[in-house]
Protein backbone atom coordinates (compact mmCIF):
# COMPACT_ATOMS: atom_id res chain seq x y z
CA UNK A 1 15.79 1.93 3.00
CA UNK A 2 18.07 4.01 5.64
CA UNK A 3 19.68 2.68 8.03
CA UNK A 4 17.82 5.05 10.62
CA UNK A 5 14.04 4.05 9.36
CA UNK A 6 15.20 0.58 9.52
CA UNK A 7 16.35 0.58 13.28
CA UNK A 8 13.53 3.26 13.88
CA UNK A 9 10.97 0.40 12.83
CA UNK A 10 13.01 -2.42 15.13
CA UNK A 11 12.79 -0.50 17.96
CA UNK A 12 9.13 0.07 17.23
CA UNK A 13 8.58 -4.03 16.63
CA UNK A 14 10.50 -4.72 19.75
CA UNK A 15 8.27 -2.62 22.22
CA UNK A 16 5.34 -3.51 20.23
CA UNK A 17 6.36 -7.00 21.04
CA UNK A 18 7.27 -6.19 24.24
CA UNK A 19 3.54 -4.47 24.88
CA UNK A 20 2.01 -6.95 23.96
CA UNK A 21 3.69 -9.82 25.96
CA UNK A 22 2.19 -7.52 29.07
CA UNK A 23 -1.32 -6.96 28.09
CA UNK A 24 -2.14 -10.49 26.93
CA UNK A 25 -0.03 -12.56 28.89
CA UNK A 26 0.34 -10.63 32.12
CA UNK A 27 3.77 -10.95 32.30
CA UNK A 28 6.12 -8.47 34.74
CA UNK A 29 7.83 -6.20 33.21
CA UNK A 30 11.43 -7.72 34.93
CA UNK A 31 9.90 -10.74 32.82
CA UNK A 32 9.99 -9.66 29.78
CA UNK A 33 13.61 -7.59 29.70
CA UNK A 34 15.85 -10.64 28.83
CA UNK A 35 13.47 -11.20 26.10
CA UNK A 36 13.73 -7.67 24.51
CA UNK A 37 17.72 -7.97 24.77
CA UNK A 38 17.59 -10.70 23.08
CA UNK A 39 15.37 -9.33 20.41
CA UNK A 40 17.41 -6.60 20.49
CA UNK A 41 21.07 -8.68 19.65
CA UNK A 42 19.30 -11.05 17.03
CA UNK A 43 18.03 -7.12 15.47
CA UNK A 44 21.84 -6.11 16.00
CA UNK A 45 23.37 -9.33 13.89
CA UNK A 46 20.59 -9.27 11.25
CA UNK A 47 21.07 -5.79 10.31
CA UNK A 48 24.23 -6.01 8.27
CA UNK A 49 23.01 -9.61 6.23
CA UNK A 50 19.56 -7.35 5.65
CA UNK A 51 20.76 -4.16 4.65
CA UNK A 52 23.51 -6.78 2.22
CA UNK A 53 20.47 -8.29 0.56
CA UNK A 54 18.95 -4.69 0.03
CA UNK A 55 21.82 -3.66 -1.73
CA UNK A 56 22.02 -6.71 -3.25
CA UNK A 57 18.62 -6.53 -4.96
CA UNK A 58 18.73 -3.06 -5.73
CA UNK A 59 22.03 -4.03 -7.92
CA UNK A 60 20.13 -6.73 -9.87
CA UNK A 61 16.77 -4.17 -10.60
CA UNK A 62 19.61 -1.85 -11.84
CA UNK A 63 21.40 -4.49 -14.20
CA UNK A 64 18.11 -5.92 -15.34
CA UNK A 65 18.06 -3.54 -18.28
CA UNK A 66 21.01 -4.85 -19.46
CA UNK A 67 21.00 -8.25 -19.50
CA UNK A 68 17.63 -8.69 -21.01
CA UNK A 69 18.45 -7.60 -24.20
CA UNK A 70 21.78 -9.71 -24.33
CA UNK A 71 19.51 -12.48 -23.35
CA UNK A 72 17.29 -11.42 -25.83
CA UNK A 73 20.04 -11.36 -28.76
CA UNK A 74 21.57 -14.17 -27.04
CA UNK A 75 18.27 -16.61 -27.71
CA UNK A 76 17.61 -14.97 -31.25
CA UNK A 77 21.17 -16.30 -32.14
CA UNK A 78 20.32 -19.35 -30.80
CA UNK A 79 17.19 -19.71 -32.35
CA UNK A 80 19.04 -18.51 -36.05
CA UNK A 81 21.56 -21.70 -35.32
CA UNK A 82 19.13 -24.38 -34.70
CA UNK A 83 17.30 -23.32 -38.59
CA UNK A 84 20.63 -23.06 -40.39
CA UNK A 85 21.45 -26.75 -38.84
C-alpha cells in the first residue's frame, strides 16, 4: 500500500481515537493532546518496520511460484530414493 494511504489512514485512526476519548469519556481537549503525540511518534517509528514487512510479504507471494515446484521435484526425488532403498 502507499506510503500516503497508509499515513492518510493513521491520521484518520488517531483523530478517530482522539474523538472518541471526548465524546465518551469527557475528557478536555488539552487532555487528550499528549496522548495523540504520542500516538502520533509510536505511528512515526512503526511505519518503516510496517511498510518492511509489506515488502517483505509481497517478495515471498512473488517467489512462491518458484519454489513450489522445486519443492515439488525436490519431494518426488525423495520419494524415488526411499523405493530404490
Amino acid at each position: 500500500m502507499p506510503k500516503p494511504i497508509v499515513e492518510t489512514f493513521a491520521v484518520i485512526g488517531i483523530l478517530l481515537i482522539a474523538l472518541v476519548m471526548h465524546i465518551q469519556g469527557g475528557r478536555p481537549i488539552a487532555d487528550i493532546i499528549p496522548i495523540i503525540a504520542l500516538f502520533g511518534a509510536a505511528i512515526v517509528k512503526l511505519m518503516p518496520a510496517l511498510f518492511l514487512i509489506t515488502q517483505q510479504s509481497t517478495e515471498v507471494r512473488y517467489n512462491i511460484a518458484s519454489v513450489n515446484p522445486v519443492h515439488d521435484d525436490l519431494m518426488a526425488l525423495q520419494s524415488a530414493q526411499k523405493k530404490v532403498s
